[in-house]
Protein backbone atom coordinates (compact mmCIF):
# COMPACT_ATOMS: atom_id res chain seq x y z
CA UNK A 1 196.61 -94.66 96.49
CA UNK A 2 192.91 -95.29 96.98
CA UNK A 3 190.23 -92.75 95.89
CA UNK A 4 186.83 -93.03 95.22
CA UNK A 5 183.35 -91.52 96.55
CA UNK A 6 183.08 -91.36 100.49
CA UNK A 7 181.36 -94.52 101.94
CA UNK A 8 181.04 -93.46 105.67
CA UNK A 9 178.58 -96.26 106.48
CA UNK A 10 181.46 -98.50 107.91
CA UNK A 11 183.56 -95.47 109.69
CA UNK A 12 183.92 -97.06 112.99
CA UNK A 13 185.15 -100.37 111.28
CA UNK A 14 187.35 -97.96 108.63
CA UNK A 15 188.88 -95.99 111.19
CA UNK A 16 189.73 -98.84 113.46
CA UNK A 17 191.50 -100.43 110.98
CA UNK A 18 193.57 -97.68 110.05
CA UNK A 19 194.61 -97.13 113.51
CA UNK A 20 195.08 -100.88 113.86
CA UNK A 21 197.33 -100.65 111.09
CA UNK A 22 199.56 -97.32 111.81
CA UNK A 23 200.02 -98.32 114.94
CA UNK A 24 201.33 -101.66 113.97
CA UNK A 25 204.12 -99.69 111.71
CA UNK A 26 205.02 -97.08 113.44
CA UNK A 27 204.20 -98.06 117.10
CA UNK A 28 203.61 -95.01 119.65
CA UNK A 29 204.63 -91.69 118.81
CA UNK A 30 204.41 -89.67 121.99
CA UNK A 31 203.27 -86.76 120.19
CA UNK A 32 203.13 -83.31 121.10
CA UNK A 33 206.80 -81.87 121.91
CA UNK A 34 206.19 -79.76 124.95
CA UNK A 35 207.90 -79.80 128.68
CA UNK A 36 204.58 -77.94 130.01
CA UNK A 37 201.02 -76.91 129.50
CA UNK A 38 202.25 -73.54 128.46
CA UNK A 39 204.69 -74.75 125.77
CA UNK A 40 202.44 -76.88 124.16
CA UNK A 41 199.73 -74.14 123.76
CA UNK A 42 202.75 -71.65 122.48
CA UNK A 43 204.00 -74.47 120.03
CA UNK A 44 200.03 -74.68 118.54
CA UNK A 45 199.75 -71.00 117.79
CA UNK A 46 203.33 -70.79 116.50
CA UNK A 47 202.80 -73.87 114.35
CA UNK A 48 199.41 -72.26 112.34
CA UNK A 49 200.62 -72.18 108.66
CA UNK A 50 204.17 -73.18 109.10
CA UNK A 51 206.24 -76.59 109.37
CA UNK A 52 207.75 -77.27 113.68
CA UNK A 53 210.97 -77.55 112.65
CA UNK A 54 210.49 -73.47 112.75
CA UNK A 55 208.43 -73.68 115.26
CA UNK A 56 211.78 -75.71 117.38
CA UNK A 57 214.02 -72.59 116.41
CA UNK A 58 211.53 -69.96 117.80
CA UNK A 59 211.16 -71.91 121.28
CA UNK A 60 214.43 -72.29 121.51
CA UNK A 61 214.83 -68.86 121.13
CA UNK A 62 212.36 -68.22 123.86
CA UNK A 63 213.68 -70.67 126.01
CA UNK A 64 217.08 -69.17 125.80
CA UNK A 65 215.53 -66.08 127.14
CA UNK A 66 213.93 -67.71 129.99
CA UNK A 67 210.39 -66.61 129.07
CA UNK A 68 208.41 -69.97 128.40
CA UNK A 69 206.50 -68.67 131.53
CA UNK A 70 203.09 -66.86 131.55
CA UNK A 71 204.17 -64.14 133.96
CA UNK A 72 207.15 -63.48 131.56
CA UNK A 73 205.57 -63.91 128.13
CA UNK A 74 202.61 -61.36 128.90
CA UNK A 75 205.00 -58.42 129.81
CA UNK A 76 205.86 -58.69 126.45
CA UNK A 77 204.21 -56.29 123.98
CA UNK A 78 203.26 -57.64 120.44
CA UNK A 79 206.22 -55.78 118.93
CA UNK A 80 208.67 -56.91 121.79
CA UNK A 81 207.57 -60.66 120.60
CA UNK A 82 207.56 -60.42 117.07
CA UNK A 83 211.59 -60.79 116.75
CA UNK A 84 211.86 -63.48 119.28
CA UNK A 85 209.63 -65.69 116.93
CA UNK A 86 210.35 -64.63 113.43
CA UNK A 87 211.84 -68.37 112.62
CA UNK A 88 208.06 -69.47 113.05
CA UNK A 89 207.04 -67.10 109.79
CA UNK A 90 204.41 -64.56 110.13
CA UNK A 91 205.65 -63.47 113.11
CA UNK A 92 203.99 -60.11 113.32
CA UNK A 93 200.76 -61.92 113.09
CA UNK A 94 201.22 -64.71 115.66
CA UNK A 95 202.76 -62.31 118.18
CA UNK A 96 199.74 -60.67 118.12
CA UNK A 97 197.80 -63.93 118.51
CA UNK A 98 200.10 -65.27 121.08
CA UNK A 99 199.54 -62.28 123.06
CA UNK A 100 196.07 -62.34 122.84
CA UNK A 101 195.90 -65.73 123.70
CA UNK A 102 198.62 -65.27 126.55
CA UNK A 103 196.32 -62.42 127.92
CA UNK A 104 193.30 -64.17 127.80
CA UNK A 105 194.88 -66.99 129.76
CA UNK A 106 196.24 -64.92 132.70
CA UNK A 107 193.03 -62.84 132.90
CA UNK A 108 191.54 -66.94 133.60
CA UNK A 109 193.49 -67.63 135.96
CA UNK A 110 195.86 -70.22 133.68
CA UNK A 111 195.81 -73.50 133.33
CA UNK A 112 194.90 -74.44 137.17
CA UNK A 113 191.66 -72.45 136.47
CA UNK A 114 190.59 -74.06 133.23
CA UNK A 115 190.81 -77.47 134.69
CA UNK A 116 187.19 -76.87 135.81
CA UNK A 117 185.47 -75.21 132.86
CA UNK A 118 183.55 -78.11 130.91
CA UNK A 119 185.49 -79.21 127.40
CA UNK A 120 182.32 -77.31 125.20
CA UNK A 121 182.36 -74.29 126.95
CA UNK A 122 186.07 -74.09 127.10
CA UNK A 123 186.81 -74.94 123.29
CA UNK A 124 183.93 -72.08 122.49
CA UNK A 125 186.06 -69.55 124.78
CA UNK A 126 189.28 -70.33 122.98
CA UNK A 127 188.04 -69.93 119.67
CA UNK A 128 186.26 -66.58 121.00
CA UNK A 129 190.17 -65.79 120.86
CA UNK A 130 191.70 -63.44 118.68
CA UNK A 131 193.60 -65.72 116.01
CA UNK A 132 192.64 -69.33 117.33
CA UNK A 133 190.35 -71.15 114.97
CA UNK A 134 189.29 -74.65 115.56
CA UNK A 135 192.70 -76.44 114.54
CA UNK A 136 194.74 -74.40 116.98
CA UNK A 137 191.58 -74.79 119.60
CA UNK A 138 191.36 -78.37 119.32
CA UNK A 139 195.13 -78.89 119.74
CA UNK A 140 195.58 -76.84 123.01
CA UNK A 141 192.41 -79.03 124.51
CA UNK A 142 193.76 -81.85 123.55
CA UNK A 143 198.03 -81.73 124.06
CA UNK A 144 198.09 -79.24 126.54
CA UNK A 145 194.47 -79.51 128.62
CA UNK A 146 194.33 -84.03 127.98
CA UNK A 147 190.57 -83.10 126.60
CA UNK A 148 189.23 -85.68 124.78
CA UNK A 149 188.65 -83.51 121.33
CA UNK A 150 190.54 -85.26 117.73
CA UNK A 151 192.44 -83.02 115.74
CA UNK A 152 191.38 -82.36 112.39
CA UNK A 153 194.51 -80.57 109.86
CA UNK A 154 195.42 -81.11 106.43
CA UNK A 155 196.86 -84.61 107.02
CA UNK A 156 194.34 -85.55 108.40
CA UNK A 157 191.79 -84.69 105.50
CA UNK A 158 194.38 -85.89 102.52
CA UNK A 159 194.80 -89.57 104.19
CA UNK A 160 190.92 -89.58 104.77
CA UNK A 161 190.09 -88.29 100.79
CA UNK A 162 192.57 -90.74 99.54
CA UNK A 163 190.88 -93.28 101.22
CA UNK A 164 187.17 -92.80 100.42
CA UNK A 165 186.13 -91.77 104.02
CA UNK A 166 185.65 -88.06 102.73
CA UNK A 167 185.40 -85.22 100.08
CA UNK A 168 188.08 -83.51 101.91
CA UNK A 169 186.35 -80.23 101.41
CA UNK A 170 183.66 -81.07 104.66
CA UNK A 171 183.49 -78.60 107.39
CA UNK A 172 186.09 -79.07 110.21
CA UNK A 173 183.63 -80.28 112.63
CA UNK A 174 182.09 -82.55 110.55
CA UNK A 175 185.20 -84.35 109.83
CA UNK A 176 185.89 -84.09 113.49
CA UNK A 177 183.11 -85.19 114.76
CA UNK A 178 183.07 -88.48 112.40
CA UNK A 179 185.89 -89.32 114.94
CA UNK A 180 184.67 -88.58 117.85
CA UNK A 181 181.24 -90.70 116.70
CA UNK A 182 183.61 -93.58 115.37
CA UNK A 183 186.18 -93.97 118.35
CA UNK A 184 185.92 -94.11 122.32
CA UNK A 185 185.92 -90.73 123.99
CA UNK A 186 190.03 -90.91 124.56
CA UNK A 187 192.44 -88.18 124.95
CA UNK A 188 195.54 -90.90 124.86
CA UNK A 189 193.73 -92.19 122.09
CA UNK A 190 193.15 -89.42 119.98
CA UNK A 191 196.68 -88.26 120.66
CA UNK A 192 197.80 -91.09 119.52
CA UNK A 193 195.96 -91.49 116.15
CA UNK A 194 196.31 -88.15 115.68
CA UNK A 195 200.01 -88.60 115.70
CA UNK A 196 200.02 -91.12 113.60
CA UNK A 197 198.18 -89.62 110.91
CA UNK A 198 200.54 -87.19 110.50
CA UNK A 199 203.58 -89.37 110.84
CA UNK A 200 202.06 -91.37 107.40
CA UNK A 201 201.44 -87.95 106.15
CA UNK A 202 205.46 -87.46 106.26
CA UNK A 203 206.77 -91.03 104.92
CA UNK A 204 204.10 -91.92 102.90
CA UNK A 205 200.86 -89.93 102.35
CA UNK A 206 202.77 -87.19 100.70
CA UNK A 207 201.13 -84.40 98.06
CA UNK A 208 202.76 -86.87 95.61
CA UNK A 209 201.83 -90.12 97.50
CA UNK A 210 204.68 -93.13 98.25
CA UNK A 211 202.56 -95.95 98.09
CA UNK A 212 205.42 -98.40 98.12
CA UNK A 213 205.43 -100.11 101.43
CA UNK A 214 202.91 -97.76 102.48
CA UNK A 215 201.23 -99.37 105.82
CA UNK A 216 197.50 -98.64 104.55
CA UNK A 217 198.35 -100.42 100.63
């Protein structure tokens, strides 16, 4: 593992290289699971806080019902929602969220419609949601919407700590934007490193790091 004081001078170069390198292990992830725009956005609220295999169990659930459909999903009251994703933990909470957002969405006009809002004034509607910080924002713009916004989580900032290129404690759109300032405007590229932060996060980057073999030694 590699810590130290953050030396950002050489991000571009840094980051490169790590991308260079995960990619080289692990190859493409094709990263987010989602069959539509819609899923995708439900899978980032229903993911806040929790791990996706939970987050597989409630959209199964939903898609056993036959409501992965906006129509469908906002005749639902919070309380009516609540049981149908209880596998994804604080499910009280996120129905509430997930009807929020669901509402907001419809009122828009759905996806169609926020094809033409710009990417700055559409992340600052979505986090003018009730329940979608910048995480969840970033990831709808991004999966579902093919924005070109990186996704900052907790992966992200452990890997990036470990490795000198942070504190880990920076504000999430400082550490976002030292992306976005370091690598070419790309949704397919962001999607991709993003992914693969997270998959060395899993094998490798752990809480208690597995350095053996690790593709970044």
């Amino acid at each position: 593992m590699v810590t130290g004081k953050p030396n950002t001078g050489n991000a571009a170069a840094d980051l490169n290289d790590i991308y260079r390198r995960l990619f080289r292990a692990f190859g493409p992830q094709h990263w987010w699971p989602g069959d539509t725009q819609l899923e995708i956005a439900v899978g980032a609220i229903l993911t806040q806080n929790t791990a996706w295999s939970n987050v597989e169990k409630a959209m199964a659930v939903l898609k056993s019902h036959r409501l992965l459909t906006l129509e469908r999903l906002t005749s639902f009251s919070p309380t009516a929602l609540a049981p149908l994703i209880r596998s994804a933990g604080f499910y009280n909470i996120k129905a509430a969220r997930l009807t929020a957002f669901l509402g907001w969405l419809k009122a828009g006009g759905g996806f169609t419609a926020l094809r033409r809002i710009p990417t700055t004034e559409l992340r600052f509607r979505l986090l003018a949601c009730h329940g979608i910080g910048p995480e969840t924002a970033d990831s709808i713009l991004l999966y579902a919407l093919n924005r070109p916004v990186f996704v900052v989580d907790a992966y992200t900032r452990r890997i990036l700590s470990r490795y000198g290129l942070i504190e880990g404690d920076e504000p999430y759109d400082e550490v976002r934007s030292l992306f976005e300032s370091s690598r070419p405007r790309s949704p397919r590229l962001y999607n991709e490193y993003h992914a693969l932060l997270v998959r060395l996060a899993k094998t490798h980057c752990r809480a208690a790091p597995i350095c053996t073999s690790c593709p970044l030694t």
